[in-house]
N, C-alpha and C. Protein backbone atom coordinates (compact mmCIF):
# COMPACT_ATOMS: atom_id res chain seq x y z
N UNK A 1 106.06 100.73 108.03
CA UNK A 1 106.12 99.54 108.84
C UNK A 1 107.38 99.56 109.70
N UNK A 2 108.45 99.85 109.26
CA UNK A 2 109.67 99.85 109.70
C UNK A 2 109.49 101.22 111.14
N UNK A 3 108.64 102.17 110.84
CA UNK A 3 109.02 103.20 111.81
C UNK A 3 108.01 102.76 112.99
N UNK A 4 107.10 101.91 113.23
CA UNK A 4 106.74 101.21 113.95
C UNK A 4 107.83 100.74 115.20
N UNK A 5 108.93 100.28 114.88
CA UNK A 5 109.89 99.73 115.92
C UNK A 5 111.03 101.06 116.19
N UNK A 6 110.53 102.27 115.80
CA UNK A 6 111.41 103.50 116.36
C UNK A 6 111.19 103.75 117.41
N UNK A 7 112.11 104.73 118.47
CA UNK A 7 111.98 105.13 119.88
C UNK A 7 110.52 105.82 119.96
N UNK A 8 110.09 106.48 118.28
CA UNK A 8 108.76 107.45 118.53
C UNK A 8 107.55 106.27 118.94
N UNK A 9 107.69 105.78 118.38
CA UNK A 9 106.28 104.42 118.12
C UNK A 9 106.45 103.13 119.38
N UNK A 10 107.66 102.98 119.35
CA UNK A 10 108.52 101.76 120.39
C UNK A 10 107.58 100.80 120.07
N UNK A 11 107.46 99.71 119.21
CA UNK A 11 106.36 98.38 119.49
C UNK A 11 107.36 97.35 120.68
N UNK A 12 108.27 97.41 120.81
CA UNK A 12 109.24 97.09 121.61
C UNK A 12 108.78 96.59 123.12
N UNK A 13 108.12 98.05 123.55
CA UNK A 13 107.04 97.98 124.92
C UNK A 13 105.64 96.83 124.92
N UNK A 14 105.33 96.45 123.95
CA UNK A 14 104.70 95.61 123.99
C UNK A 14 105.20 94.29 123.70
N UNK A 15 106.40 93.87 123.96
CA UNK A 15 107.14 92.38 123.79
C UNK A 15 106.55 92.07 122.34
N UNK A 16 106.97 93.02 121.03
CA UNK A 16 106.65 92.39 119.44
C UNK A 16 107.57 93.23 118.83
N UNK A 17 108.86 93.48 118.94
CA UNK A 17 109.58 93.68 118.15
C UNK A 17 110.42 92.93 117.18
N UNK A 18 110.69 91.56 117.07
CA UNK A 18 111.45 90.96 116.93
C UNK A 18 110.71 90.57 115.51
N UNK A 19 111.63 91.03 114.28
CA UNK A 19 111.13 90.45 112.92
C UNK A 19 111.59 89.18 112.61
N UNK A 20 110.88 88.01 111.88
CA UNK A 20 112.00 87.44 111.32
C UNK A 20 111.57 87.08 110.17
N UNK A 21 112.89 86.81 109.19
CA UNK A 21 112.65 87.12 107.89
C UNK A 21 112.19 85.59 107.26
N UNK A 22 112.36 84.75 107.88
CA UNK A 22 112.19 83.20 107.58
C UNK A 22 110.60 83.17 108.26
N UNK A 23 109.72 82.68 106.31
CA UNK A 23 108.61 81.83 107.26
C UNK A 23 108.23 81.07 108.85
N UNK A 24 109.41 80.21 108.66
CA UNK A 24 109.33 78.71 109.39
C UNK A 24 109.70 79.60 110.83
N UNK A 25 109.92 80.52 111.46
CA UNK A 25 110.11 81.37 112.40
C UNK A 25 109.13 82.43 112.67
N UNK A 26 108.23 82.55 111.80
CA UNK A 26 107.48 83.84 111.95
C UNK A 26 105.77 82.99 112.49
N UNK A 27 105.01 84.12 112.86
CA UNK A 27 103.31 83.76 113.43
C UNK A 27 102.94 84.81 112.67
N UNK A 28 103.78 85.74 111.99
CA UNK A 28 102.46 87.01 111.23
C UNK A 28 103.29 87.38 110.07
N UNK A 29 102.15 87.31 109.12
CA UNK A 29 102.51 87.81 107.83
C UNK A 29 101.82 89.14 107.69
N UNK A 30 102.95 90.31 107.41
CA UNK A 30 101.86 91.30 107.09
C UNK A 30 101.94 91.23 105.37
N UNK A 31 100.93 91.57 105.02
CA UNK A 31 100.73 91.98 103.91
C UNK A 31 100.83 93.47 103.09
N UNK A 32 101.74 93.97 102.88
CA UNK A 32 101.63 95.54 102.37
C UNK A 32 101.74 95.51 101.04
N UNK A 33 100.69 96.64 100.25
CA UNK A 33 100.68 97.33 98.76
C UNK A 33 99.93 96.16 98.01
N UNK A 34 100.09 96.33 97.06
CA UNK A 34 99.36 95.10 95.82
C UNK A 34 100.10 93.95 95.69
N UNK A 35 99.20 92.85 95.33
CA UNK A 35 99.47 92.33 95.13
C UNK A 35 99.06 91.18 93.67
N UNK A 36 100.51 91.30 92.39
CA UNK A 36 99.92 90.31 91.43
C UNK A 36 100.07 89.17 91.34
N UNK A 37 98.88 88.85 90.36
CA UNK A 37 98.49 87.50 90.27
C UNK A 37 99.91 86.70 90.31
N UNK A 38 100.89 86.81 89.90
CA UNK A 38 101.90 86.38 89.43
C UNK A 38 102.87 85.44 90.84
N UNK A 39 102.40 86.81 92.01
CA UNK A 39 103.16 86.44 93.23
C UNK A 39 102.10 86.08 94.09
N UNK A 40 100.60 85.72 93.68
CA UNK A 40 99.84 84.89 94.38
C UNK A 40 100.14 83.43 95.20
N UNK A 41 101.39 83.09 94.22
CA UNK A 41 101.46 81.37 94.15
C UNK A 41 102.70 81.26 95.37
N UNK A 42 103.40 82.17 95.21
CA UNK A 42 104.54 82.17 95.78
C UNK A 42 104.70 82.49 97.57
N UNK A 43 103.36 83.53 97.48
CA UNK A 43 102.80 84.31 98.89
C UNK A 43 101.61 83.19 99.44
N UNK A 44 101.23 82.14 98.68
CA UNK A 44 100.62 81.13 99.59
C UNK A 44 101.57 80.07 99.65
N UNK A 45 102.69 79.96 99.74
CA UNK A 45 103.89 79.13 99.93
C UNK A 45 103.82 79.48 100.76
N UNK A 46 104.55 81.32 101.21
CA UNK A 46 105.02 81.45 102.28
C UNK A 46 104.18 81.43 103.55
N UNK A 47 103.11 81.57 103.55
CA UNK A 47 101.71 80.79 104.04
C UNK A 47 102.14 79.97 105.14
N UNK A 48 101.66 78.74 104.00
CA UNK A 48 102.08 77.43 103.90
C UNK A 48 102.93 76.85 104.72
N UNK A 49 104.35 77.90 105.00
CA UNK A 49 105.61 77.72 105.33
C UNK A 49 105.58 78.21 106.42
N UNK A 50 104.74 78.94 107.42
CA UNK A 50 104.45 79.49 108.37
C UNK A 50 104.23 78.47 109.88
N UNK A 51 104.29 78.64 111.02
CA UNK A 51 104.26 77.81 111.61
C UNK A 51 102.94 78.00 112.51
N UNK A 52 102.18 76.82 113.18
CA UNK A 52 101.05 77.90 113.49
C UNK A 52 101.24 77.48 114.99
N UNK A 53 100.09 78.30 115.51
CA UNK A 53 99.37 79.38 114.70
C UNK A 53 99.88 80.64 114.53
N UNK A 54 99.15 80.87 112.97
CA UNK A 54 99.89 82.13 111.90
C UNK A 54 98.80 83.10 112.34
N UNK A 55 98.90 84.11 112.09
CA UNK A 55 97.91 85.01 111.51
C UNK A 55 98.09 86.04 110.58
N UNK A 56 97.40 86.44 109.75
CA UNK A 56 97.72 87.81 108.93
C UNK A 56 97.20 88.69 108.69
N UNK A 57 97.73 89.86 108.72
CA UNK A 57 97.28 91.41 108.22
C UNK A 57 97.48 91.95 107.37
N UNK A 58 96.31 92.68 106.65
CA UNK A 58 96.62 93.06 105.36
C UNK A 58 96.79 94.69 105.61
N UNK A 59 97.52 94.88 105.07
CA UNK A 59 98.05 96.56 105.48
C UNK A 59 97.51 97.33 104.40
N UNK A 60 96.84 97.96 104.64
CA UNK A 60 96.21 99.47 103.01
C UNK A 60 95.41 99.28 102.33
N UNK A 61 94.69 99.65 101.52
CA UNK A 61 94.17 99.22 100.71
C UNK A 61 94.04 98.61 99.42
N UNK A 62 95.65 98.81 98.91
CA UNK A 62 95.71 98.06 97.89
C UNK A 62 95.98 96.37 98.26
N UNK A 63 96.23 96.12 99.74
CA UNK A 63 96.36 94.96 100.01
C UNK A 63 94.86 94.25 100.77
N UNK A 64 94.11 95.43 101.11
CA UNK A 64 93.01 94.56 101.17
C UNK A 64 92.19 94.65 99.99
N UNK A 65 91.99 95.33 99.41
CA UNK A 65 91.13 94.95 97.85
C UNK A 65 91.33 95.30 96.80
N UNK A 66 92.61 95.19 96.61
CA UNK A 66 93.18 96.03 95.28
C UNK A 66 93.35 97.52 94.83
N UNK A 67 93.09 98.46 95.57
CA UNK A 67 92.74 99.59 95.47
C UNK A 67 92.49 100.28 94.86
N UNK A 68 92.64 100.96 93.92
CA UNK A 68 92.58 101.74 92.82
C UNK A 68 92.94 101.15 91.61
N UNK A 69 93.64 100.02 91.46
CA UNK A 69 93.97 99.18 90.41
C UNK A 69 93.27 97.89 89.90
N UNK A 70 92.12 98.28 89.05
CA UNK A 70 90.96 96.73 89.06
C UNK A 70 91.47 97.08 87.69
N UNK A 71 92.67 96.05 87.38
CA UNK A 71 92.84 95.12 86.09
C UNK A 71 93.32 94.03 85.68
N UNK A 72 93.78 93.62 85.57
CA UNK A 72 93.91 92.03 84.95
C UNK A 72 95.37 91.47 86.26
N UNK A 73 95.72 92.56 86.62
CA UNK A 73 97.62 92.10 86.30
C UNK A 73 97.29 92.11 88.15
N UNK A 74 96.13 93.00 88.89
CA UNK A 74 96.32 93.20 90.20
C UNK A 74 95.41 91.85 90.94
N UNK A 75 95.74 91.38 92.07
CA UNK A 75 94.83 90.52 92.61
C UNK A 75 93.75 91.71 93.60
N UNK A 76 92.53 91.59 93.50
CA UNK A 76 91.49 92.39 94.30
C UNK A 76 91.51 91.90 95.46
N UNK A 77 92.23 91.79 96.10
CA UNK A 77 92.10 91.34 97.98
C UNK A 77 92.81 90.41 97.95
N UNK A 78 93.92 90.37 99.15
CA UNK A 78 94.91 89.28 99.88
C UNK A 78 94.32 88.14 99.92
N UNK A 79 92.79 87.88 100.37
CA UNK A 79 92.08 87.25 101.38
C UNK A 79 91.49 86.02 100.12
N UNK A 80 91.73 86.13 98.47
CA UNK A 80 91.53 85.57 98.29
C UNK A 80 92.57 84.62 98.05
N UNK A 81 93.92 84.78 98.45
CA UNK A 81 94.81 83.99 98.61
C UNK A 81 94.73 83.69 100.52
N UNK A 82 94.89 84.09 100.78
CA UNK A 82 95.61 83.92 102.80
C UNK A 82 94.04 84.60 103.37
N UNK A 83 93.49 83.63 104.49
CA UNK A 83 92.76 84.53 105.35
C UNK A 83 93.32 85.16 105.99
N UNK A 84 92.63 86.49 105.85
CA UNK A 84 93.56 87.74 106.76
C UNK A 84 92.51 87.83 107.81
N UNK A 85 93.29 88.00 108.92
CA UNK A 85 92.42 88.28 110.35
C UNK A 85 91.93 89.72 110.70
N UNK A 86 93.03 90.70 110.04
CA UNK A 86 92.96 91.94 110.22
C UNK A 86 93.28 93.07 109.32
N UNK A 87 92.33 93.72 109.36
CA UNK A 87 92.72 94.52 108.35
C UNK A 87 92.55 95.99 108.47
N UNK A 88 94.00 96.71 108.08
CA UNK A 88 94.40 97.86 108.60
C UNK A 88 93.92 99.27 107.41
N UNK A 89 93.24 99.94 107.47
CA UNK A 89 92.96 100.98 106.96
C UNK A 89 93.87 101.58 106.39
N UNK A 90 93.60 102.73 105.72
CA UNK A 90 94.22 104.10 104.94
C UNK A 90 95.38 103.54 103.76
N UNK A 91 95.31 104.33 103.02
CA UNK A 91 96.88 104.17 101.89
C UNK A 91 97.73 105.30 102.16
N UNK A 92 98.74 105.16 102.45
CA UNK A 92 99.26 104.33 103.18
C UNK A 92 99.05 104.34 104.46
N UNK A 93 98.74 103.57 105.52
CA UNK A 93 98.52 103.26 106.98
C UNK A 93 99.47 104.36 108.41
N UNK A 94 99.25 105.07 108.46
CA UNK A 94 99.93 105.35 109.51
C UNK A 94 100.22 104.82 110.54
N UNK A 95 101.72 104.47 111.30
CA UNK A 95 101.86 103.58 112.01
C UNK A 95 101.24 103.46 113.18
N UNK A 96 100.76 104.58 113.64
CA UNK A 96 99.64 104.08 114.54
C UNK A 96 98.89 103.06 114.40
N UNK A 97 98.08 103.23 113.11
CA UNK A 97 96.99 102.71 112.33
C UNK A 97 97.23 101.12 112.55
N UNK A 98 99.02 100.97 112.16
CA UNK A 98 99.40 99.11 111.96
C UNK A 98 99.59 99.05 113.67
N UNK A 99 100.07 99.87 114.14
CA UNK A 99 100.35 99.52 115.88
C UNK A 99 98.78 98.68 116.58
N UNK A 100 97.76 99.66 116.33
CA UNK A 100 96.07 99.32 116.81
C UNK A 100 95.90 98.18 116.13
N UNK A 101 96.80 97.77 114.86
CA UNK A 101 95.75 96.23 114.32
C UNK A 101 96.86 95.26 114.97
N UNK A 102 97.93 95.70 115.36
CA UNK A 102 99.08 94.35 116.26
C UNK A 102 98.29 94.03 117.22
N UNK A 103 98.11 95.20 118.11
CA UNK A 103 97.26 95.11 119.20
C UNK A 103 96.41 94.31 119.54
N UNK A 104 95.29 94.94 118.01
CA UNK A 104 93.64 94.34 118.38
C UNK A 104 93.99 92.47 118.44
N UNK A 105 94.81 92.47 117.36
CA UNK A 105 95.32 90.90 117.08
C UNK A 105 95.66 90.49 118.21
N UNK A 106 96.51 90.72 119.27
CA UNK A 106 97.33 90.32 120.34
C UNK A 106 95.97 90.05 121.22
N UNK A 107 94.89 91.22 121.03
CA UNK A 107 94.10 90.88 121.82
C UNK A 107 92.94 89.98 121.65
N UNK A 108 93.03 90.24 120.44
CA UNK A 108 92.19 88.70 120.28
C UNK A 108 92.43 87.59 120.34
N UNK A 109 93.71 87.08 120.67
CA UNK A 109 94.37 86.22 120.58
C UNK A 109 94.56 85.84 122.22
N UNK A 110 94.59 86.67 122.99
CA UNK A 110 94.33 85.98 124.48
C UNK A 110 92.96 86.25 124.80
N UNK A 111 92.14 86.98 124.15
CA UNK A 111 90.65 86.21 124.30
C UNK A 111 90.54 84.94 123.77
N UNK A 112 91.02 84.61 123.32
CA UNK A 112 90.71 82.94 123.09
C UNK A 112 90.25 83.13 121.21
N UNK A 113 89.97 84.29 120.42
CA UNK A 113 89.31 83.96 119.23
C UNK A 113 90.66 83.36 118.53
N UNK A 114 89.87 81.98 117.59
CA UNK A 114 90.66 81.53 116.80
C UNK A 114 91.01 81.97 115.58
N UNK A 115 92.52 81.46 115.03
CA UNK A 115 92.48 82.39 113.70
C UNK A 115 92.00 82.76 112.64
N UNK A 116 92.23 82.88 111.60
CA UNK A 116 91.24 83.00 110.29
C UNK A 116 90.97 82.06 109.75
N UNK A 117 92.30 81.24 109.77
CA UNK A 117 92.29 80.12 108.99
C UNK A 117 91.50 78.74 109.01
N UNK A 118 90.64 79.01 111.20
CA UNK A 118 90.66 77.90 111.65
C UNK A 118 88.79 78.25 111.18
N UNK A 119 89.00 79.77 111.37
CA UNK A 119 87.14 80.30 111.31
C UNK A 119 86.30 80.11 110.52
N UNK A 120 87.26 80.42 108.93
CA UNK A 120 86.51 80.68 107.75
C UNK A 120 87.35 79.95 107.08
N UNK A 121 86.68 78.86 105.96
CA UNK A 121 87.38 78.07 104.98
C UNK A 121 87.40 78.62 103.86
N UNK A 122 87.89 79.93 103.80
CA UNK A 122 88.06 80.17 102.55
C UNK A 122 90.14 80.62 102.35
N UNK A 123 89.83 81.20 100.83
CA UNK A 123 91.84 80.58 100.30
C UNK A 123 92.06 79.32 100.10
N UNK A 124 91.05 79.03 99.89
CA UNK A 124 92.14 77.20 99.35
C UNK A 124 93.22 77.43 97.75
């Protein structure tokens, strides 16, 4: 994720470099690796705490459906906490891979489609 904003990758050129580490400042949550039940509660805070409109991406596969880990301790998909709008392939993602889902997002987003949250009522 981080080599995304290098001179090789530059997300920079597309006016989206700027991280910030505070919810109440941010529009995108990415989601990377697994996630447990434990930090379910805590990751729909930061949600919560988001300003909208949010959107989110789930990065890999262990963040979109648990991946290789179906047991008690892993949650099987982000999405049943946070609707995710997008979701980025491979374990781990090559930054290309997360560059094309900023993108597709950016571009769906001046087509006019609304977010996840507004589309599908699910994550409560």
């Amino acid at each position: 994720m981080m080599s995304i904003v290098s001179s090789r990758y530059d997300l920079a050129r597309f006016g989206m470099e700027a991280f910030r580490s505070s919810p109440r400042q941010a529009d995108l949550l990415i989601v990377s690796g697994r996630v447990a039940h434990k930090m379910a509660e805590p990751l729909r805070q930061i949600y919560d705490q988001m300003l909208e409109p949010k959107w989110v991406i789930a990065m890999g596969a262990c963040a979109s459906s648990g991946g290789m880990f179906n047991n008690y301790t892993i949650l099987q998909g982000v999405d049943r906490i946070v609707p995710v709008d997008i979701y980025v392939p491979f374990c781990p993602p090559r930054p290309e891979a997360l560059m094309e889902g900023i993108i597709r997002l950016h571009e769906a987003h001046l087509a006019g489609v609304p977010p996840a949250y507004e589309r599908v009522g699910v994550a409560t």
